[in-house]
C-alpha atoms as a PDB file:
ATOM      1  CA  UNK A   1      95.238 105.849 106.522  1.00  0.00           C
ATOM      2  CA  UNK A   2      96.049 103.475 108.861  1.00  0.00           C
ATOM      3  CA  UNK A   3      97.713 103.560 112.391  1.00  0.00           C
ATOM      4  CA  UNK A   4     101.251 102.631 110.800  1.00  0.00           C
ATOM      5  CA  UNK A   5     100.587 105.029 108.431  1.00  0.00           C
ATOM      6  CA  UNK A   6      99.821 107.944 110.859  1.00  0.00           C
ATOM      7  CA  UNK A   7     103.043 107.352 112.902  1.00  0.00           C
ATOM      8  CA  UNK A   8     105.319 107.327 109.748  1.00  0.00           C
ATOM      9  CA  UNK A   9     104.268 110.054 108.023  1.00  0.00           C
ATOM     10  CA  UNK A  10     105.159 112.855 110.015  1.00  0.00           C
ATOM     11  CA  UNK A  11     105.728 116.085 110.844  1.00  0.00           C
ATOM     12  CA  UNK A  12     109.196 117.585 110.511  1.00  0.00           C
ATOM     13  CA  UNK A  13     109.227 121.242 110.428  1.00  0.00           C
ATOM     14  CA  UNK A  14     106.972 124.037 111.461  1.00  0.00           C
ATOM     15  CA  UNK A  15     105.326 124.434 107.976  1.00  0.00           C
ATOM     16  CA  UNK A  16     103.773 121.420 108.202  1.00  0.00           C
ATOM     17  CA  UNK A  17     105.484 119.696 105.586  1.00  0.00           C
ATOM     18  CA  UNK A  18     105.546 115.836 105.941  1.00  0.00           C
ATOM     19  CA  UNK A  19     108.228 113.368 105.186  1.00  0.00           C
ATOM     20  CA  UNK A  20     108.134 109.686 104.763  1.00  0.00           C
ATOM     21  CA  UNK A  21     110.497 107.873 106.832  1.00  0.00           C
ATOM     22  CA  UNK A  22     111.277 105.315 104.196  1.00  0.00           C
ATOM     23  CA  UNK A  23     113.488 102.902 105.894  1.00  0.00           C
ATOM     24  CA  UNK A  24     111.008 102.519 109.470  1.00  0.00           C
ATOM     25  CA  UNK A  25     108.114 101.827 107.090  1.00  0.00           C
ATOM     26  CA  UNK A  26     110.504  98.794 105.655  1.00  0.00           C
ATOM     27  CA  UNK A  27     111.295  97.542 108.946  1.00  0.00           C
ATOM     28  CA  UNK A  28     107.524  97.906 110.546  1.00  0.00           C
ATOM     29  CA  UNK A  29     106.493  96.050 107.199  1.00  0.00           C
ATOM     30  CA  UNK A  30     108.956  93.014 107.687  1.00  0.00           C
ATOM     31  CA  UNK A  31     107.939  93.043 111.453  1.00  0.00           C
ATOM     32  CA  UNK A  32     104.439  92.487 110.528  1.00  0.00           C
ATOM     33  CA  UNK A  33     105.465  90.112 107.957  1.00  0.00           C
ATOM     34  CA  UNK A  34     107.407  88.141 110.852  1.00  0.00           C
ATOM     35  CA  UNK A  35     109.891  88.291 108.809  1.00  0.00           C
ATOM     36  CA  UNK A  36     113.941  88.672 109.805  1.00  0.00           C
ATOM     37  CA  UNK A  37     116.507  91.013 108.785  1.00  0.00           C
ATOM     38  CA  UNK A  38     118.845  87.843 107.746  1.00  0.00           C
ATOM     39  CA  UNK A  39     115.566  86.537 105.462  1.00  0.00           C
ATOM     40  CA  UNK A  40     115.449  90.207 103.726  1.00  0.00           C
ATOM     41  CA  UNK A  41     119.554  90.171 103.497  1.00  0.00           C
ATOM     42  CA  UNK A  42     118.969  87.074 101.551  1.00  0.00           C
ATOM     43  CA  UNK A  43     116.372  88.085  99.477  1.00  0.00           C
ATOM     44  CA  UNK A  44     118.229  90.978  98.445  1.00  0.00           C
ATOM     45  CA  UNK A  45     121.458  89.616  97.713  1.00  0.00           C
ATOM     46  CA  UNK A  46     123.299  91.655 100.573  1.00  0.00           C
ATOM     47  CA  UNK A  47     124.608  91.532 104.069  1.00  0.00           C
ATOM     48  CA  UNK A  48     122.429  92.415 107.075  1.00  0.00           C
ATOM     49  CA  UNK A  49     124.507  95.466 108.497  1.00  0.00           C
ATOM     50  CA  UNK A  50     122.889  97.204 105.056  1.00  0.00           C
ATOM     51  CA  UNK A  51     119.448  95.984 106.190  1.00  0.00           C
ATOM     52  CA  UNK A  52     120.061  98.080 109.819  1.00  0.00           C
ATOM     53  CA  UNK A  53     121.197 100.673 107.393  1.00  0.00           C
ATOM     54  CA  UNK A  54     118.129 100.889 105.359  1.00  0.00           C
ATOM     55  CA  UNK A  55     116.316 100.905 108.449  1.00  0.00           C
ATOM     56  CA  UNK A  56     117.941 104.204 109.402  1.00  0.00           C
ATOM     57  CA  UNK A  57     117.196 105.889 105.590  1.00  0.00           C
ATOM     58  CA  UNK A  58     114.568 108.734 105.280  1.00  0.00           C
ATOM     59  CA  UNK A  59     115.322 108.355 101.239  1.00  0.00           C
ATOM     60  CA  UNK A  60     116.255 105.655  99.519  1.00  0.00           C
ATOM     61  CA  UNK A  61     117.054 104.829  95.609  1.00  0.00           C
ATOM     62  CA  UNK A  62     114.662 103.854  93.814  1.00  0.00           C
ATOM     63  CA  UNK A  63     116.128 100.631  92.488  1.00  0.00           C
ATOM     64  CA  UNK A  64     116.687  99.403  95.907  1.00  0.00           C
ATOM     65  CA  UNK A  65     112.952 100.409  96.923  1.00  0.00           C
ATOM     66  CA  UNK A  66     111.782  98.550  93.681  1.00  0.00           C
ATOM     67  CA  UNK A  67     113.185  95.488  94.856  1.00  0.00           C
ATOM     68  CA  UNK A  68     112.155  95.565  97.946  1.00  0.00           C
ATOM     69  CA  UNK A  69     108.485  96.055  97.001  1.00  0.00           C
ATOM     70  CA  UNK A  70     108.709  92.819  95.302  1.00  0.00           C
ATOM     71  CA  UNK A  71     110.263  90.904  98.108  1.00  0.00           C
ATOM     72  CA  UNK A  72     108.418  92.217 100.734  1.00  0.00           C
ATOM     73  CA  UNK A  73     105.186  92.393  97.912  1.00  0.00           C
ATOM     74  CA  UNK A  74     104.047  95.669  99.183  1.00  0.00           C
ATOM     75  CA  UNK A  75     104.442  99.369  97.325  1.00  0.00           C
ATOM     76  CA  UNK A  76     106.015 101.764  98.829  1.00  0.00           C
ATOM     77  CA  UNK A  77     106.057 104.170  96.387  1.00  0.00           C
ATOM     78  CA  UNK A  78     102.237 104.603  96.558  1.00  0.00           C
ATOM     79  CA  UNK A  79     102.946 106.290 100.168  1.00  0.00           C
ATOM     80  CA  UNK A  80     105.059 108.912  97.707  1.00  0.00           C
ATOM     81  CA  UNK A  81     102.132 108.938  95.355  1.00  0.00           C
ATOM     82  CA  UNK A  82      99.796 109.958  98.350  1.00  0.00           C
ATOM     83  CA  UNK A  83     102.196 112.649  99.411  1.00  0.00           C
ATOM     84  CA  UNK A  84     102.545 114.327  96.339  1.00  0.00           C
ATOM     85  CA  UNK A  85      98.712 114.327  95.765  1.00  0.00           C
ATOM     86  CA  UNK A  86      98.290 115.797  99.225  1.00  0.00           C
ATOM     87  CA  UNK A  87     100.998 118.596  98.410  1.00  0.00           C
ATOM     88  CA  UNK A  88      99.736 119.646  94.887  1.00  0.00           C
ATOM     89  CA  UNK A  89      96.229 119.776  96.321  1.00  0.00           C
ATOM     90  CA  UNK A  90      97.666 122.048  99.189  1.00  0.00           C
ATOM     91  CA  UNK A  91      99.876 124.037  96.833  1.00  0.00           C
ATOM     92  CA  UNK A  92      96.655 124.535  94.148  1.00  0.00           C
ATOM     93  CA  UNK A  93      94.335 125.531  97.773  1.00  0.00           C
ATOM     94  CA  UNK A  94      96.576 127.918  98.177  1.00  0.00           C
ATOM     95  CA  UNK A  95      96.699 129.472  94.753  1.00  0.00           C
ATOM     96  CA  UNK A  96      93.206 129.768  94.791  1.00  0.00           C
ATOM     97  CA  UNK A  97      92.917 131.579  97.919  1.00  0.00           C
ATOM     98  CA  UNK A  98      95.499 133.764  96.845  1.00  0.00           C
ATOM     99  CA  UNK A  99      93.646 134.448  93.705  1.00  0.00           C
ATOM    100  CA  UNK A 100      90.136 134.388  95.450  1.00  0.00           C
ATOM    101  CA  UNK A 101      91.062 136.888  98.471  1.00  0.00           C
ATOM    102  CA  UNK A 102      90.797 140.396  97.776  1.00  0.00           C
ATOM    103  CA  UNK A 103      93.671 142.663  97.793  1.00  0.00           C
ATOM    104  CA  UNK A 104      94.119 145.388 100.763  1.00  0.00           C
ATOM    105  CA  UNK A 105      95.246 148.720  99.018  1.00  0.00           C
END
């Protein structure tokens, strides 16, 4: 995972349980791209104040992330992929130790 990847994929509550802060990841992507918010507004057909806004998002539809995958040619939703691998592995750990640990009567 790389550093980007570290930073914006983080912890949120005390369980442990990560979220993906959708909108930074788009922004950090354009900014490595070198690209502007006025070249994404264009590409996606819409003014730049919703750019800022998308920036902000922790969720986003998944139309909207669809096309900006293909502008910005990168997918996003495999950070979503890797997330709910990670949590069905955790959640399936768990179930075995559960059903591996002996019961105190």
């Amino acid at each position: 995972m790389s550093k980007v990847d570290e930073t914006l994929i983080s912890d949120v509550s005390q369980e442990n349980e990560e979220e993906i802060f959708i909108g930074k990841m788009i922004q950090e992507e354009l900014k490595n791209q070198e690209r502007t918010v006025t070249w994404l507004a264009r590409k996606l057909n819409c003014d730049r104040t919703n750019i800022y806004d998308i920036f902000k998002r922790h969720s986003i539809d998944s139309e909207l992330l669809l096309r900006v995958c293909v502008v910005l040619n990168v997918n996003f939703f495999d950070y979503y992929v890797r997330l709910v691998d990670a949590k069905i592995n955790e959640h399936l750990l768990t179930h075995f130790k559960q059903q591996t640990t002996p019961s105190q009567s």
